[in-house]
Protein backbone atom coordinates (compact mmCIF):
# COMPACT_ATOMS: atom_id res chain seq x y z
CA UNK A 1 34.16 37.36 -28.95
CA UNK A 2 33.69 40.05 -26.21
CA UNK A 3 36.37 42.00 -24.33
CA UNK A 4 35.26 43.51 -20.50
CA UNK A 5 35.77 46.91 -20.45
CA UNK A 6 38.58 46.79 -18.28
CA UNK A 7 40.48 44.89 -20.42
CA UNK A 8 39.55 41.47 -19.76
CA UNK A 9 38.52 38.66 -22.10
CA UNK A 10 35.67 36.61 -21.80
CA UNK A 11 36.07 33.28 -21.45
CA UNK A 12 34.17 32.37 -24.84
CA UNK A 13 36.90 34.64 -26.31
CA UNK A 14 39.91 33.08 -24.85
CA UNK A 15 38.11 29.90 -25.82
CA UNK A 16 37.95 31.08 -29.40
CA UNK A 17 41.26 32.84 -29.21
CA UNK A 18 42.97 29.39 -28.08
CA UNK A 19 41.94 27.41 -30.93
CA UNK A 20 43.36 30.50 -33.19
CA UNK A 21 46.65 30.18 -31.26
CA UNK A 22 46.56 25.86 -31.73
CA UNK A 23 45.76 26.48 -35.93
CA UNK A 24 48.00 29.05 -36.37
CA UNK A 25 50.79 26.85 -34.55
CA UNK A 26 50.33 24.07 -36.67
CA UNK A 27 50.59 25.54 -39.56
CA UNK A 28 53.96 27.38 -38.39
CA UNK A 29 55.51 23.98 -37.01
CA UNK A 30 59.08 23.70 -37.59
CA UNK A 31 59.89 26.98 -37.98
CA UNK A 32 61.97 27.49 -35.26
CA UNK A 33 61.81 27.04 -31.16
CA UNK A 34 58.62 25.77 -30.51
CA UNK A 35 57.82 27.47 -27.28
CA UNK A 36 59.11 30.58 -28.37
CA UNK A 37 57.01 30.21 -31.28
CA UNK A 38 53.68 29.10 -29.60
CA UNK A 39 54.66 32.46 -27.08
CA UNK A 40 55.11 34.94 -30.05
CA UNK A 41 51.69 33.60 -31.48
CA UNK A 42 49.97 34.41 -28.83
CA UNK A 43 51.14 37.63 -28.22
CA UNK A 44 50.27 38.02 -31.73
CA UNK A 45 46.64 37.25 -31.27
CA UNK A 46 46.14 39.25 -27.94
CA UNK A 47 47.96 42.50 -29.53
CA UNK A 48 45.41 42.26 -32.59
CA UNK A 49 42.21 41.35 -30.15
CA UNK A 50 42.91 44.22 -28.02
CA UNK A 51 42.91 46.63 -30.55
CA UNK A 52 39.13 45.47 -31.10
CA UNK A 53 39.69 42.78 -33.86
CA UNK A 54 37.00 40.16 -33.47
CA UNK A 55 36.98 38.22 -36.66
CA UNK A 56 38.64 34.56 -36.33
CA UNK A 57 39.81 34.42 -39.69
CA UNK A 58 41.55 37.75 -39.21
CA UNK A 59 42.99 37.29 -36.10
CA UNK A 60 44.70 33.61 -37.77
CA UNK A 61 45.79 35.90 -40.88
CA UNK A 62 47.52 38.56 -37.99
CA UNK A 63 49.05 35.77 -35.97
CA UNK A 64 50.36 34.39 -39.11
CA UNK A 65 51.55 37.71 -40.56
CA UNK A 66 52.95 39.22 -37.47
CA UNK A 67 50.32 41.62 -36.05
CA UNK A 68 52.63 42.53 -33.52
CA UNK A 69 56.28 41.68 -32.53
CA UNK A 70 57.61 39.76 -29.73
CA UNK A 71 58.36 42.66 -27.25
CA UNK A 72 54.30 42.88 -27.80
CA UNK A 73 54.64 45.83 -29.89
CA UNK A 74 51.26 46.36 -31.37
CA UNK A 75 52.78 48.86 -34.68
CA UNK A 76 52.25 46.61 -36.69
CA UNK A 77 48.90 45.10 -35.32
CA UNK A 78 47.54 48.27 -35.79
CA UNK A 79 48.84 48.95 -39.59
CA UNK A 80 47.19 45.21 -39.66
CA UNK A 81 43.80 46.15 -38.84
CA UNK A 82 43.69 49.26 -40.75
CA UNK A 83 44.98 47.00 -44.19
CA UNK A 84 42.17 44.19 -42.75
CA UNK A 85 39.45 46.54 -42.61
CA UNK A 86 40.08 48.35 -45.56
CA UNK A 87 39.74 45.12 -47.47
């Protein structure tokens, strides 16, 4: 999963980065409003990606765990990666 370096995602990555966000909205069904969930998800994933995060299973495990907030706050993505790395 590549990044451009202004920013931009390839489209194997958003690829990649859409099945994340379809798993990790299964598994969170029913836990609240769906759109708003689906939305938070994804924010989720792009906060974690950005920060350089490449690895699928990772990037489920931040979506799931709340890598970032819904204002896209990235905190927490970051304190994410550093605990995911250091694993």
């Amino acid at each position: 999963m590549r990044m451009h370096s202004f920013g931009a995602f390839e489209p194997e990555a958003l690829k990649e980065m859409g099945e994340i966000l379809d798993t990790a909205f299964e598994k969170l069904q029913g836990t609240g409003e769906p759109d708003v969930v689906r939305e938070l998800i994804a924010v989720r994933i792009i906060a974690v990606a950005r920060l350089g995060e490449r690895d699928p299973a990772r990037l489920l495990e931040a979506a799931l765990q709340g890598g970032a907030n819904e204002d896209g706050n990235t905190s927490g993505a970051t304190s994410f990666c550093k605990t995911s790395r250091n694993s």
